[in-house]
PDB file of N, CA and C in Angstrom:
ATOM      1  N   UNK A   1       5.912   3.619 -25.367  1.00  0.00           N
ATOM      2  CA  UNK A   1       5.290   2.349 -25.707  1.00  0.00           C
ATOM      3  C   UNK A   1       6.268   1.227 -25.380  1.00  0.00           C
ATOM      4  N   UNK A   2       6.233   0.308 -24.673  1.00  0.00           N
ATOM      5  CA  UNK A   2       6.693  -0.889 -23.912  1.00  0.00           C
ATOM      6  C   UNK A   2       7.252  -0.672 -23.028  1.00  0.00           C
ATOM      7  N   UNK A   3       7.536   0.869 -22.060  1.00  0.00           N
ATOM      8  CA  UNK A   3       8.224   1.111 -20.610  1.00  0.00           C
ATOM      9  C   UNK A   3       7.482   0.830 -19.963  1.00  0.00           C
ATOM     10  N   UNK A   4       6.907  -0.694 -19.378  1.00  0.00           N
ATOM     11  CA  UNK A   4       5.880  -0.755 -18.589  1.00  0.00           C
ATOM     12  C   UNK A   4       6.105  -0.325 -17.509  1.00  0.00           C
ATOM     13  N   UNK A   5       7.509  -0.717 -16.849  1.00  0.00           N
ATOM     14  CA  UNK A   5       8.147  -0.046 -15.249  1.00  0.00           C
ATOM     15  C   UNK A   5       7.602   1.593 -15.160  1.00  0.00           C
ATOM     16  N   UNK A   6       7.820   2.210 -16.591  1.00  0.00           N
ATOM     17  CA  UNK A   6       7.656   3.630 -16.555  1.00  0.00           C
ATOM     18  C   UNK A   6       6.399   4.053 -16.336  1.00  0.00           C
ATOM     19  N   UNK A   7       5.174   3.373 -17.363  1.00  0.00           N
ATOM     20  CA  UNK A   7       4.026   3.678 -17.415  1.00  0.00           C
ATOM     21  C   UNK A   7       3.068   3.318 -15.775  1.00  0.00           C
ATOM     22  N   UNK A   8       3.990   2.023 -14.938  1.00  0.00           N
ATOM     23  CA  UNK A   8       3.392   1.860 -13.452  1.00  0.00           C
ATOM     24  C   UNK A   8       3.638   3.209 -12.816  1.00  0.00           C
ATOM     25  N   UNK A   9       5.066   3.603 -12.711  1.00  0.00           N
ATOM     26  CA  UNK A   9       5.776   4.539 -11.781  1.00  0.00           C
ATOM     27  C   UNK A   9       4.355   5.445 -12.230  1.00  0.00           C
ATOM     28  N   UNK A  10       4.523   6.061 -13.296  1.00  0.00           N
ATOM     29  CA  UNK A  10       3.729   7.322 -14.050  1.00  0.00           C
ATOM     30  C   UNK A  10       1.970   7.280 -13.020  1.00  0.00           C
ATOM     31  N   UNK A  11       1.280   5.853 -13.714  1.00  0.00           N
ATOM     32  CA  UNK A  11       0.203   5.628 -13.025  1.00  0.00           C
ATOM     33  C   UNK A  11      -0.019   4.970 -11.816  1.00  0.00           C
ATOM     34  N   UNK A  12       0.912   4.974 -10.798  1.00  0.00           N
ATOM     35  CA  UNK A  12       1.018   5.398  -9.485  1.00  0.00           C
ATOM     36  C   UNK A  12       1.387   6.932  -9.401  1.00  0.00           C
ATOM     37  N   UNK A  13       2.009   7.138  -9.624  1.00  0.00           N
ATOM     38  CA  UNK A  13       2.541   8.778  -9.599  1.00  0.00           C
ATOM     39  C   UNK A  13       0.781   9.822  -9.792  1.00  0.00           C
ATOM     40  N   UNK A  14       0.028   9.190 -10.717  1.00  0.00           N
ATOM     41  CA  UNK A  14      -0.956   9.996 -11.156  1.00  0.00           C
ATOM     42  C   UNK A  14      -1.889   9.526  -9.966  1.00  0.00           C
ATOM     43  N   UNK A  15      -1.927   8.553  -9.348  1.00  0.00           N
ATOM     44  CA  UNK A  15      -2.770   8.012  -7.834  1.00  0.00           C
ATOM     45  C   UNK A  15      -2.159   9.523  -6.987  1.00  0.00           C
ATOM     46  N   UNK A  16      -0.878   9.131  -6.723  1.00  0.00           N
ATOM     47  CA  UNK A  16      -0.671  10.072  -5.411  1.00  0.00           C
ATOM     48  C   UNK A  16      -1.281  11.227  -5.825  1.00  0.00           C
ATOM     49  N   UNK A  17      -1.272  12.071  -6.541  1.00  0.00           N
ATOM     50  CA  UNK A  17      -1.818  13.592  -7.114  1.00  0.00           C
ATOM     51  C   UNK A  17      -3.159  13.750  -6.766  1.00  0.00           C
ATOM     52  N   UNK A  18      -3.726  12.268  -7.591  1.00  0.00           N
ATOM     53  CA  UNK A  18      -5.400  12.731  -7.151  1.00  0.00           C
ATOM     54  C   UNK A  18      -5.672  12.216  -5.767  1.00  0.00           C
ATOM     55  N   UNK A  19      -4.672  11.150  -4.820  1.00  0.00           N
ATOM     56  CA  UNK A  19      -4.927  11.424  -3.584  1.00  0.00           C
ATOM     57  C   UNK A  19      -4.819  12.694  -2.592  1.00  0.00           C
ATOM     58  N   UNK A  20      -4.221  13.450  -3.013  1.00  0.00           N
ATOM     59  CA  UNK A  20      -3.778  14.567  -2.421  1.00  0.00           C
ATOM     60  C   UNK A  20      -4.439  15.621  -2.682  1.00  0.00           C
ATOM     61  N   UNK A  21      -5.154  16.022  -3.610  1.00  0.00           N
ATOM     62  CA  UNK A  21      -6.327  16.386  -4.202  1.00  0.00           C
ATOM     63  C   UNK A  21      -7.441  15.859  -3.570  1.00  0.00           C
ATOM     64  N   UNK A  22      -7.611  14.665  -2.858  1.00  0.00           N
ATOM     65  CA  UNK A  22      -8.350  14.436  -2.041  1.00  0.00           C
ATOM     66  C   UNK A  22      -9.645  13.408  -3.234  1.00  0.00           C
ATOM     67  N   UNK A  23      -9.401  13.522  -4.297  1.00  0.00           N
ATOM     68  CA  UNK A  23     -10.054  12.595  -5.434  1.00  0.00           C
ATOM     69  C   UNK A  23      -9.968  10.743  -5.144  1.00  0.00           C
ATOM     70  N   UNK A  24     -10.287  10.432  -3.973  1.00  0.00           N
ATOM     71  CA  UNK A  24     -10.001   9.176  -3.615  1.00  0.00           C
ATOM     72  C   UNK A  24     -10.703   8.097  -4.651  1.00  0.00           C
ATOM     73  N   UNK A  25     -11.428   8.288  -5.251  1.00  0.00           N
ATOM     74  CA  UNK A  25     -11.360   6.947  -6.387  1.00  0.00           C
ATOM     75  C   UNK A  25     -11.000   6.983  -7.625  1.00  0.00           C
ATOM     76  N   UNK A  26     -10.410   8.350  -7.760  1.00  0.00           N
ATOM     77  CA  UNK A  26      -9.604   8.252  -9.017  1.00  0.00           C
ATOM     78  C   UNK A  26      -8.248   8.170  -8.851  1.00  0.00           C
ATOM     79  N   UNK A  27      -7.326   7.925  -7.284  1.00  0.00           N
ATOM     80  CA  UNK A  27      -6.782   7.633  -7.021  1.00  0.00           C
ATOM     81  C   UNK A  27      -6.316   6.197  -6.845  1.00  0.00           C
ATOM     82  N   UNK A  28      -7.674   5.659  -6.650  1.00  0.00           N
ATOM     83  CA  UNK A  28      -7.570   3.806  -6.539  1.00  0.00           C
ATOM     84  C   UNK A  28      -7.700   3.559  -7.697  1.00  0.00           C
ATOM     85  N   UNK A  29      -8.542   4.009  -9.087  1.00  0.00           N
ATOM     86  CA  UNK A  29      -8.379   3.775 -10.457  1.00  0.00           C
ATOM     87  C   UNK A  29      -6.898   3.595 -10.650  1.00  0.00           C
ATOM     88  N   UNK A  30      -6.050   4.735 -10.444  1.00  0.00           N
ATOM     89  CA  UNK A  30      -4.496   4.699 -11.162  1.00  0.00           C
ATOM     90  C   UNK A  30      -3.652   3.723 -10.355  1.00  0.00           C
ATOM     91  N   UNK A  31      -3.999   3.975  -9.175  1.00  0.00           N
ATOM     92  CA  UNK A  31      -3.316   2.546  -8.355  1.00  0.00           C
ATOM     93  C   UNK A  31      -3.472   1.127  -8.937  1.00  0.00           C
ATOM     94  N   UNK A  32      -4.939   1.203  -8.871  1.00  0.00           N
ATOM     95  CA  UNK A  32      -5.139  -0.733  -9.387  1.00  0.00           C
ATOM     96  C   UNK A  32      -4.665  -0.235 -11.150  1.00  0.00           C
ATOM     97  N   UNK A  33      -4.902   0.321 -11.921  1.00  0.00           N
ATOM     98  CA  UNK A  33      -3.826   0.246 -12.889  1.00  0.00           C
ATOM     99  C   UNK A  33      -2.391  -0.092 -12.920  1.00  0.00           C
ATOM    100  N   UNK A  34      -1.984   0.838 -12.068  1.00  0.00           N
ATOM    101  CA  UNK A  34      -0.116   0.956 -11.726  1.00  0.00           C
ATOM    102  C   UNK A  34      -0.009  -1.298 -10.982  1.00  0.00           C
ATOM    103  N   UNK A  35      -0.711  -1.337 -10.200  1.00  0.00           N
ATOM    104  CA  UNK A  35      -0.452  -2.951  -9.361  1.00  0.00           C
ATOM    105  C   UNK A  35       0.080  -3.992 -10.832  1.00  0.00           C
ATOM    106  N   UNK A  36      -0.895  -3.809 -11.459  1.00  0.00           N
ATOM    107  CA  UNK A  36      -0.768  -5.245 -12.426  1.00  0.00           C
ATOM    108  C   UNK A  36       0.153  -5.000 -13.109  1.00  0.00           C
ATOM    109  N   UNK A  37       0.754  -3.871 -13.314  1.00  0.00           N
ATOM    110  CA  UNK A  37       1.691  -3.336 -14.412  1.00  0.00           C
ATOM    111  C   UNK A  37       3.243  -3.936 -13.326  1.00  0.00           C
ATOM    112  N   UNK A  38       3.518  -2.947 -11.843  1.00  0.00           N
ATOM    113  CA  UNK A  38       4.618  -3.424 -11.276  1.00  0.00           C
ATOM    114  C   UNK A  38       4.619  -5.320 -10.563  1.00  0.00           C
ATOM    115  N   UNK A  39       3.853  -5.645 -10.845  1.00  0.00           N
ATOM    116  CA  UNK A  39       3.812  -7.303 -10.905  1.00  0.00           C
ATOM    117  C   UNK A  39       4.429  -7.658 -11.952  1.00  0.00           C
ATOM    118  N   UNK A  40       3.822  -7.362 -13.314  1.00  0.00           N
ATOM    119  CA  UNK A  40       4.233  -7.984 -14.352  1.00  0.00           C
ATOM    120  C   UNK A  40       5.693  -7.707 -14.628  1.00  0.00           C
ATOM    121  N   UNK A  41       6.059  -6.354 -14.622  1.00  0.00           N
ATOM    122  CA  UNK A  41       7.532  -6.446 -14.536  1.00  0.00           C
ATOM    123  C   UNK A  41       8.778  -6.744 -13.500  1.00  0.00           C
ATOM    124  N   UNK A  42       7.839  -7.228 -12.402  1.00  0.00           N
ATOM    125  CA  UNK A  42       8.534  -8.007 -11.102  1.00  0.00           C
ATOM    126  C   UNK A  42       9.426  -6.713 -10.472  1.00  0.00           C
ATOM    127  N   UNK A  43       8.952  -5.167 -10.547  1.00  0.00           N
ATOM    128  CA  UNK A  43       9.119  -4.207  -9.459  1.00  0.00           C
ATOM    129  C   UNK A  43       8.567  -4.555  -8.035  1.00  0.00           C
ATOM    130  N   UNK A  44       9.118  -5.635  -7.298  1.00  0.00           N
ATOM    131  CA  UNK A  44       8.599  -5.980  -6.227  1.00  0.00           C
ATOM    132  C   UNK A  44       8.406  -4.671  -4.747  1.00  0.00           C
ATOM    133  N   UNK A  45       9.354  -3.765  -5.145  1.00  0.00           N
ATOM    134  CA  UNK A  45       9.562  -2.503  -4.153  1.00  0.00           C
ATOM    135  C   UNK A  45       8.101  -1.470  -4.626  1.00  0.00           C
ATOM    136  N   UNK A  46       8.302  -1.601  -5.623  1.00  0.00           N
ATOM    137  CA  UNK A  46       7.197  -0.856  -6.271  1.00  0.00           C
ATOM    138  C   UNK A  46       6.013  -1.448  -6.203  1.00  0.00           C
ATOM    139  N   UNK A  47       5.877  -2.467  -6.314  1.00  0.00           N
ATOM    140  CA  UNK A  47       4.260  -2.778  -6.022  1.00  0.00           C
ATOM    141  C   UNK A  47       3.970  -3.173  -4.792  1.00  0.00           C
ATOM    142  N   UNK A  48       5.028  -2.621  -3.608  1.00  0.00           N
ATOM    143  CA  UNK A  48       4.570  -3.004  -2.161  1.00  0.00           C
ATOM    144  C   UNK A  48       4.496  -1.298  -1.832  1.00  0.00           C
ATOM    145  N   UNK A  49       5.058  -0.315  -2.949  1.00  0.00           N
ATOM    146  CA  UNK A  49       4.262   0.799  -2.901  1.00  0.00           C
ATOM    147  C   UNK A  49       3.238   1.221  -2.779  1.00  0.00           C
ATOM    148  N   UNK A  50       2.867   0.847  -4.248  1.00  0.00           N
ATOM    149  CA  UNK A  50       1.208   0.782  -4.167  1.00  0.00           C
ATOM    150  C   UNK A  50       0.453   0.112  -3.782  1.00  0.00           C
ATOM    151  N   UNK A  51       0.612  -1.051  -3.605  1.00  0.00           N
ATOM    152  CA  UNK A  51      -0.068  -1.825  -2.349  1.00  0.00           C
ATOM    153  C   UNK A  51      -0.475  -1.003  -0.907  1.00  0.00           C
ATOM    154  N   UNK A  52       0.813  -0.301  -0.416  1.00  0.00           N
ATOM    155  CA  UNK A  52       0.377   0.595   0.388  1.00  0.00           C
ATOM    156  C   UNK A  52      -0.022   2.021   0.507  1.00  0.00           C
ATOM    157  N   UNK A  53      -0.057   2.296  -0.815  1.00  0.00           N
ATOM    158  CA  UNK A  53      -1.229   3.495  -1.503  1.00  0.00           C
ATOM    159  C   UNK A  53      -2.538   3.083  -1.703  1.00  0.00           C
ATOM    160  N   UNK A  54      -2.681   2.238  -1.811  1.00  0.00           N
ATOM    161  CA  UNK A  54      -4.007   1.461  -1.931  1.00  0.00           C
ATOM    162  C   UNK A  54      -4.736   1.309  -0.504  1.00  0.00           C
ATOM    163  N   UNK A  55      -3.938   0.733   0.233  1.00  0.00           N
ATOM    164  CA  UNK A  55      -4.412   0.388   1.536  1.00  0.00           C
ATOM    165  C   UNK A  55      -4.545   2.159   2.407  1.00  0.00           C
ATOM    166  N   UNK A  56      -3.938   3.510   2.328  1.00  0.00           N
ATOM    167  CA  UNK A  56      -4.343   4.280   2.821  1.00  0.00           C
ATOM    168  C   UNK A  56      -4.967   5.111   2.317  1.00  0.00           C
ATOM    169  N   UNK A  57      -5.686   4.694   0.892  1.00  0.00           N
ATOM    170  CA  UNK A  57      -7.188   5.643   0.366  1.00  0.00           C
ATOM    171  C   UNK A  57      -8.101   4.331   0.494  1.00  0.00           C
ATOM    172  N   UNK A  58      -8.273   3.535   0.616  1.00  0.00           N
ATOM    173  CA  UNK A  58      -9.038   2.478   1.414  1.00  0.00           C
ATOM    174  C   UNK A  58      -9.633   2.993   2.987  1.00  0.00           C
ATOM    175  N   UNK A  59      -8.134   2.854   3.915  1.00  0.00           N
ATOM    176  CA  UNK A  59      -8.333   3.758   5.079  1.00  0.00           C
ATOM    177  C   UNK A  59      -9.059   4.924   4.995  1.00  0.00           C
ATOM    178  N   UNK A  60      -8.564   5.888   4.159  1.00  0.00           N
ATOM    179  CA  UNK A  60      -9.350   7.469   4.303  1.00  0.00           C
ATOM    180  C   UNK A  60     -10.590   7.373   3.985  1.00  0.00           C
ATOM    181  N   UNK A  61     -10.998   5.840   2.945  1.00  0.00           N
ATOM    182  CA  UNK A  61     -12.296   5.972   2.538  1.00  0.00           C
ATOM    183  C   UNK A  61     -13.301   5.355   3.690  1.00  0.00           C
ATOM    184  N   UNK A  62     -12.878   4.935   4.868  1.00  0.00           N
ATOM    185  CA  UNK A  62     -13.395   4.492   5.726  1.00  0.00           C
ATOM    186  C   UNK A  62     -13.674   3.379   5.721  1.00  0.00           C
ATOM    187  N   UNK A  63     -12.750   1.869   4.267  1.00  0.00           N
ATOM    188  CA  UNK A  63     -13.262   0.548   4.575  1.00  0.00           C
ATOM    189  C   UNK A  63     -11.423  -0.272   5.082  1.00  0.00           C
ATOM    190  N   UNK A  64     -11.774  -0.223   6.441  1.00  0.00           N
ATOM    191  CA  UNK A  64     -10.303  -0.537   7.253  1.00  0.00           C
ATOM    192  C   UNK A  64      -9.635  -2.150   6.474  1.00  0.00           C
ATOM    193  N   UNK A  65     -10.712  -2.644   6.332  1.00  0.00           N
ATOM    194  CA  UNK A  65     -11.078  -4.160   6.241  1.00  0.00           C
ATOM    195  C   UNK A  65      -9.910  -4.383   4.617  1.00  0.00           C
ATOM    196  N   UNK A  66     -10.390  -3.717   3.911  1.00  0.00           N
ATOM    197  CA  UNK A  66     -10.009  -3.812   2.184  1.00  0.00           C
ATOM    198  C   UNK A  66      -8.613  -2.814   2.504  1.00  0.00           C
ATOM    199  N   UNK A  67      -8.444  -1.798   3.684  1.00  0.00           N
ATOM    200  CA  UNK A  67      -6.689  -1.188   3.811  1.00  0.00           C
ATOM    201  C   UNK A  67      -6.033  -2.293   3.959  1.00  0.00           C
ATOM    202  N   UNK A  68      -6.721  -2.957   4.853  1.00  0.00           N
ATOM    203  CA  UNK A  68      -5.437  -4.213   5.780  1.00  0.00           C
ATOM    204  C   UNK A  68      -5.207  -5.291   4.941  1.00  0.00           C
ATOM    205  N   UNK A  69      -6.248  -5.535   3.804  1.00  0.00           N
ATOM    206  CA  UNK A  69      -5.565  -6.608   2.839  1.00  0.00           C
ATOM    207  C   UNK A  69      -4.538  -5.929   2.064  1.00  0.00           C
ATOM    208  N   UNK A  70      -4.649  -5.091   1.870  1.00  0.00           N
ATOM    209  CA  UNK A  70      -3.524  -4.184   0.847  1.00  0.00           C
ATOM    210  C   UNK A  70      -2.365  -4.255   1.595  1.00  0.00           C
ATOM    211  N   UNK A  71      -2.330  -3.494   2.859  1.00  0.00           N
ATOM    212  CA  UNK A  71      -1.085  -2.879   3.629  1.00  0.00           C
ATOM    213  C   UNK A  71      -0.590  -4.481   4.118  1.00  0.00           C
ATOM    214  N   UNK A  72      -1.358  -5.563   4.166  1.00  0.00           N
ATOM    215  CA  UNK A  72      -0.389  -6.945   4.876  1.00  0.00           C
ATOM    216  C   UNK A  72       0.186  -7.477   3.598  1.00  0.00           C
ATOM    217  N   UNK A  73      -0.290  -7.393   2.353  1.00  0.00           N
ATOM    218  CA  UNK A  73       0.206  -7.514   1.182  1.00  0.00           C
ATOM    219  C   UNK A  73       1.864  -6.549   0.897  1.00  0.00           C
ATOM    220  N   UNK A  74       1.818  -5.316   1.615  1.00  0.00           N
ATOM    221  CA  UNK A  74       2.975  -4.926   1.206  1.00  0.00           C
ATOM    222  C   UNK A  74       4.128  -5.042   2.260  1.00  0.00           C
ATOM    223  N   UNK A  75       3.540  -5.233   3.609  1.00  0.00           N
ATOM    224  CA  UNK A  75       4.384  -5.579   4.591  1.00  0.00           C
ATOM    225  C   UNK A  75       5.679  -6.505   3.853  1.00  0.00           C
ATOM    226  N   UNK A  76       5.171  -7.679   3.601  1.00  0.00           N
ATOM    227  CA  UNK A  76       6.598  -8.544   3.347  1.00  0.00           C
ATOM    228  C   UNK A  76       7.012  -8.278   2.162  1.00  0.00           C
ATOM    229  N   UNK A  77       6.498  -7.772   1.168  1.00  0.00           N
ATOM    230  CA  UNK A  77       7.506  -7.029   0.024  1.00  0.00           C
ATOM    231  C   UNK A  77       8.397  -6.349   0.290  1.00  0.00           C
ATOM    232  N   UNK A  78       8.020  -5.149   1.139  1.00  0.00           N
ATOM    233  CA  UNK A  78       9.375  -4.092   1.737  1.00  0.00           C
ATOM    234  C   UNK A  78       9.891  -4.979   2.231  1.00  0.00           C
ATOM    235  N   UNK A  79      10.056  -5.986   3.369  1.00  0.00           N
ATOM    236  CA  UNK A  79      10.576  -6.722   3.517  1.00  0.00           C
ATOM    237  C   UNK A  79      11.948  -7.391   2.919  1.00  0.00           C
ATOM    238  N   UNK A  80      11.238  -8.131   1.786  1.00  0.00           N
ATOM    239  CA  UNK A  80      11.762  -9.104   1.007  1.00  0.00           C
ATOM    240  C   UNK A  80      12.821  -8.378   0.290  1.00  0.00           C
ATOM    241  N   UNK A  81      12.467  -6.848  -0.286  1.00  0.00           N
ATOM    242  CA  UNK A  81      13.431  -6.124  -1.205  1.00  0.00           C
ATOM    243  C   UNK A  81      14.510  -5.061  -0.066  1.00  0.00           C
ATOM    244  N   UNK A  82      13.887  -5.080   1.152  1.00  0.00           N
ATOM    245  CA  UNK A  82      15.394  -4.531   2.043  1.00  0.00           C
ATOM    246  C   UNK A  82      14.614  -2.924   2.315  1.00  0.00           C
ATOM    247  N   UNK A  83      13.381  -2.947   1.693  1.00  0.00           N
ATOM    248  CA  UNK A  83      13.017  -1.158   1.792  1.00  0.00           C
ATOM    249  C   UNK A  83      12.554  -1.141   3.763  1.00  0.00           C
ATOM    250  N   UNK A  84      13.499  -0.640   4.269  1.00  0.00           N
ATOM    251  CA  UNK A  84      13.548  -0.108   5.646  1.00  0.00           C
ATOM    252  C   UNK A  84      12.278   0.933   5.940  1.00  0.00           C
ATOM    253  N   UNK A  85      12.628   1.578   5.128  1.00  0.00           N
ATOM    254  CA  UNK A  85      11.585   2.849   5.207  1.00  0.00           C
ATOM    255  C   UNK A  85      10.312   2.438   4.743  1.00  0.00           C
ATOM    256  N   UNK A  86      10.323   1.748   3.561  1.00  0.00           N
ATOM    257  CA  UNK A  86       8.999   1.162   3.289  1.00  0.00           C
ATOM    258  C   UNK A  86       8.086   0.328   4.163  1.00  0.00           C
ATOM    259  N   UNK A  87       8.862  -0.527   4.529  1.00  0.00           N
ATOM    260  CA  UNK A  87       8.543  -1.105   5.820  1.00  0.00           C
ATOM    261  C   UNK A  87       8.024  -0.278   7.023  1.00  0.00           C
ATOM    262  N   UNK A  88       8.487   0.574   7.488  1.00  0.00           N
ATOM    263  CA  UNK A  88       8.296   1.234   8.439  1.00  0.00           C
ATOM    264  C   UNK A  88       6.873   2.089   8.279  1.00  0.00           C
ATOM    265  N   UNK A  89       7.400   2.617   7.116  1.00  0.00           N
ATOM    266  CA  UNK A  89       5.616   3.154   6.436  1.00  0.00           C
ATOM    267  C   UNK A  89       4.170   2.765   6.275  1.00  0.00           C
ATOM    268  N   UNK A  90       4.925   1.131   6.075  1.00  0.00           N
ATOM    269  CA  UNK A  90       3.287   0.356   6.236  1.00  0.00           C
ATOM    270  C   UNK A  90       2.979   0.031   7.470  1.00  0.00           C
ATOM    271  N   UNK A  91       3.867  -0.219   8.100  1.00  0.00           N
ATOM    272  CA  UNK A  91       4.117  -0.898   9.460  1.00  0.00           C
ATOM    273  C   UNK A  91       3.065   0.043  10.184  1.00  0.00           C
ATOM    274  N   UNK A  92       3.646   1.547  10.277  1.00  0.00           N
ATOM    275  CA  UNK A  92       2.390   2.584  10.903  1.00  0.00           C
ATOM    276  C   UNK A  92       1.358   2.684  10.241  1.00  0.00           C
ATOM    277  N   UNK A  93       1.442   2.519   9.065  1.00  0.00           N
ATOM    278  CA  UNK A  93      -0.434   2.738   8.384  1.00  0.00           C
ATOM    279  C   UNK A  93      -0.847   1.579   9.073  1.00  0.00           C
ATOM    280  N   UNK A  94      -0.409   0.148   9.430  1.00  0.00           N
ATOM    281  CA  UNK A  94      -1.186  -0.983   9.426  1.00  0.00           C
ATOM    282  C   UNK A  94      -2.097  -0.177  10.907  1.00  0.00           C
ATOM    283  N   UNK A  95      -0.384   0.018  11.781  1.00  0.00           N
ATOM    284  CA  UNK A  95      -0.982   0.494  13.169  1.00  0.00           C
ATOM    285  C   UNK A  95      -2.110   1.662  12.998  1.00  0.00           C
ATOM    286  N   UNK A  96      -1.971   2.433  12.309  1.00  0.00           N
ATOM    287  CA  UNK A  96      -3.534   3.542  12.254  1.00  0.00           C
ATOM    288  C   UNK A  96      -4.630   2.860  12.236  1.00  0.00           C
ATOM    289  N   UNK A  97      -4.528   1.907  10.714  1.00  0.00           N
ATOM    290  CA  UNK A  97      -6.151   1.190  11.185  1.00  0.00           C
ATOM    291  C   UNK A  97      -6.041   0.567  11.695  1.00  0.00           C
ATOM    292  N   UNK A  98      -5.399  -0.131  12.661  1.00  0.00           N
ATOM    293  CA  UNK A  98      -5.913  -0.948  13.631  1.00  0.00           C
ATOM    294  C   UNK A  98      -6.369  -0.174  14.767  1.00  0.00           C
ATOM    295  N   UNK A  99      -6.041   1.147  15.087  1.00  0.00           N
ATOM    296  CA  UNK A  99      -6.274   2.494  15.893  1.00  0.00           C
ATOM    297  C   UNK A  99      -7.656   2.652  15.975  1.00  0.00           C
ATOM    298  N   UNK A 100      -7.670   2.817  14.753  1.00  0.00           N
ATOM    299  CA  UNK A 100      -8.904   3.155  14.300  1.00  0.00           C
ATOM    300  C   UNK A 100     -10.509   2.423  14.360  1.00  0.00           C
ATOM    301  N   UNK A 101      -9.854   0.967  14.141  1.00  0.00           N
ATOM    302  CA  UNK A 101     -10.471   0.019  14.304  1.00  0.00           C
ATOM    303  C   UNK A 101     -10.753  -0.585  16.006  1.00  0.00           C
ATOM    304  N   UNK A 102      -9.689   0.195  16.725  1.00  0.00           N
ATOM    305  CA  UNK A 102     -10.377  -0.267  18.493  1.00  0.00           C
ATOM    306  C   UNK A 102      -9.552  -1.400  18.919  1.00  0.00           C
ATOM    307  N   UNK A 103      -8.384  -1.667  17.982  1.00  0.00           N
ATOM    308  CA  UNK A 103      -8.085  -3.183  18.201  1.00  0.00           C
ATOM    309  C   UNK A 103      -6.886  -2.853  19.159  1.00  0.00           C
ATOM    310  N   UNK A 104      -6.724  -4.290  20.209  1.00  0.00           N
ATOM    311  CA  UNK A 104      -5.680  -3.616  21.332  1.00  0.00           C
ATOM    312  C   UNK A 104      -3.881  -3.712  20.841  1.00  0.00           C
ATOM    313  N   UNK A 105      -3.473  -3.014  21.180  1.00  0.00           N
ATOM    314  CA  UNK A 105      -2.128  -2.915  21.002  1.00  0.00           C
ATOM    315  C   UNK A 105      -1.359  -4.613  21.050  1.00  0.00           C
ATOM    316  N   UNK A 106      -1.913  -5.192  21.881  1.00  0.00           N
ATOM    317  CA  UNK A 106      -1.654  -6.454  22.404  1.00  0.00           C
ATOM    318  C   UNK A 106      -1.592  -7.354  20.527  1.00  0.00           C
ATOM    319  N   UNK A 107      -3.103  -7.247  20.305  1.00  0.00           N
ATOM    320  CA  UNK A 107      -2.951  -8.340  19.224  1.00  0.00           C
ATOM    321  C   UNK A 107      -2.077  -7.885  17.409  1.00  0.00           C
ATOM    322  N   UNK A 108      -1.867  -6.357  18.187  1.00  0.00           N
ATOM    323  CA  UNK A 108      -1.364  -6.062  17.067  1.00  0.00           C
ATOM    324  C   UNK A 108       0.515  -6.536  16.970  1.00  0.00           C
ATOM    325  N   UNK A 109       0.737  -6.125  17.838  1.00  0.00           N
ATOM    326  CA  UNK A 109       1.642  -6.313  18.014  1.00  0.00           C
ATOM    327  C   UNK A 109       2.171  -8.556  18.011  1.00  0.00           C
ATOM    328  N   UNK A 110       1.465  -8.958  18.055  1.00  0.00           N
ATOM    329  CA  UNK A 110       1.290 -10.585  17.980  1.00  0.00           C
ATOM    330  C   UNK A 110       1.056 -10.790  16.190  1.00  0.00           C
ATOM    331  N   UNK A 111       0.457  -9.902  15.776  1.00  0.00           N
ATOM    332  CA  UNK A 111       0.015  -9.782  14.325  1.00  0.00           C
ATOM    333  C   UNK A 111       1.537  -9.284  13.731  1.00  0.00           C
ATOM    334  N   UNK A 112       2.482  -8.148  14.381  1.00  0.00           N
ATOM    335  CA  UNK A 112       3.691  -7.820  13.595  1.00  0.00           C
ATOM    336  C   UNK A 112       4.570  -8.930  13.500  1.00  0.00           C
ATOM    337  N   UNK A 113       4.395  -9.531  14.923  1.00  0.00           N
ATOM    338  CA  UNK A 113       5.699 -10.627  14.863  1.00  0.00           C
ATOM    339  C   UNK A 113       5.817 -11.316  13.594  1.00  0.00           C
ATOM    340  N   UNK A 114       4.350 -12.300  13.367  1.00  0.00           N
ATOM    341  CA  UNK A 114       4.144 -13.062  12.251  1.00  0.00           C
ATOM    342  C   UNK A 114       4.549 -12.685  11.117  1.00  0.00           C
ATOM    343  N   UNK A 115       4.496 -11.383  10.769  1.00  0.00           N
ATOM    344  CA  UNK A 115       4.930 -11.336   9.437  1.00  0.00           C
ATOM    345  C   UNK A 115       6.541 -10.799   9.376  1.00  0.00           C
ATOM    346  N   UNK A 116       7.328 -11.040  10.280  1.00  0.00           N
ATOM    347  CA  UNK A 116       8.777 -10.742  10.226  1.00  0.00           C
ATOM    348  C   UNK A 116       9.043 -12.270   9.677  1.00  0.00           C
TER     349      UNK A 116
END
């Protein structure tokens, strides 16, 4: 009772499980739980986590549109907090749906610059 950092980690932690399980909206339940929680305690690394847990059961669920607000949301968090790898992680999910979506390499790549 008051580890909110703990109770986000936990309910993100309980997202990834039922993503992997393949339970995709009880996965976005614990996610959009876990978001408001690592905001409020200003885990900025952490909520550009789930930001981009969000954005690839979005993807799997087939709405590209509602991934890419998530995943451009966590782009400059990893960013901002130095996560290399995090960065890199969203960086390719962004590129899947845009794959996915038909869009040319050209504007994606015009789309990465901007957010450096």
């Amino acid at each position: 009772m008051g580890d909110r950092a703990g109770e986000a980690t936990t309910l993100n932690n309980l997202g990834v499980v039922y993503d992997a399980l393949g339970e995709k909206q009880q996965a976005l339940a614990y996610y959009q739980q876990a978001l408001p929680l690592r905001r409020q305690v200003g885990d900025r690394a952490g909520e550009a986590m789930t930001l981009n847990n969000l954005g690839g059961v979005y993807s799997a669920l087939g709405e590209k549109q509602q991934a890419l607000a998530y995943l451009e949301q966590a782009l400059p968090l990893s960013r901002q907090v130095g996560d290399r790898a995090g960065e890199a992680m969203t960086l390719n999910n962004i590129g899947l749906v845009y794959d996915a979506l038909g869009r040319s390499s050209r504007r994606w790549r015009t789309s990465s610059r901007r957010c450096s």
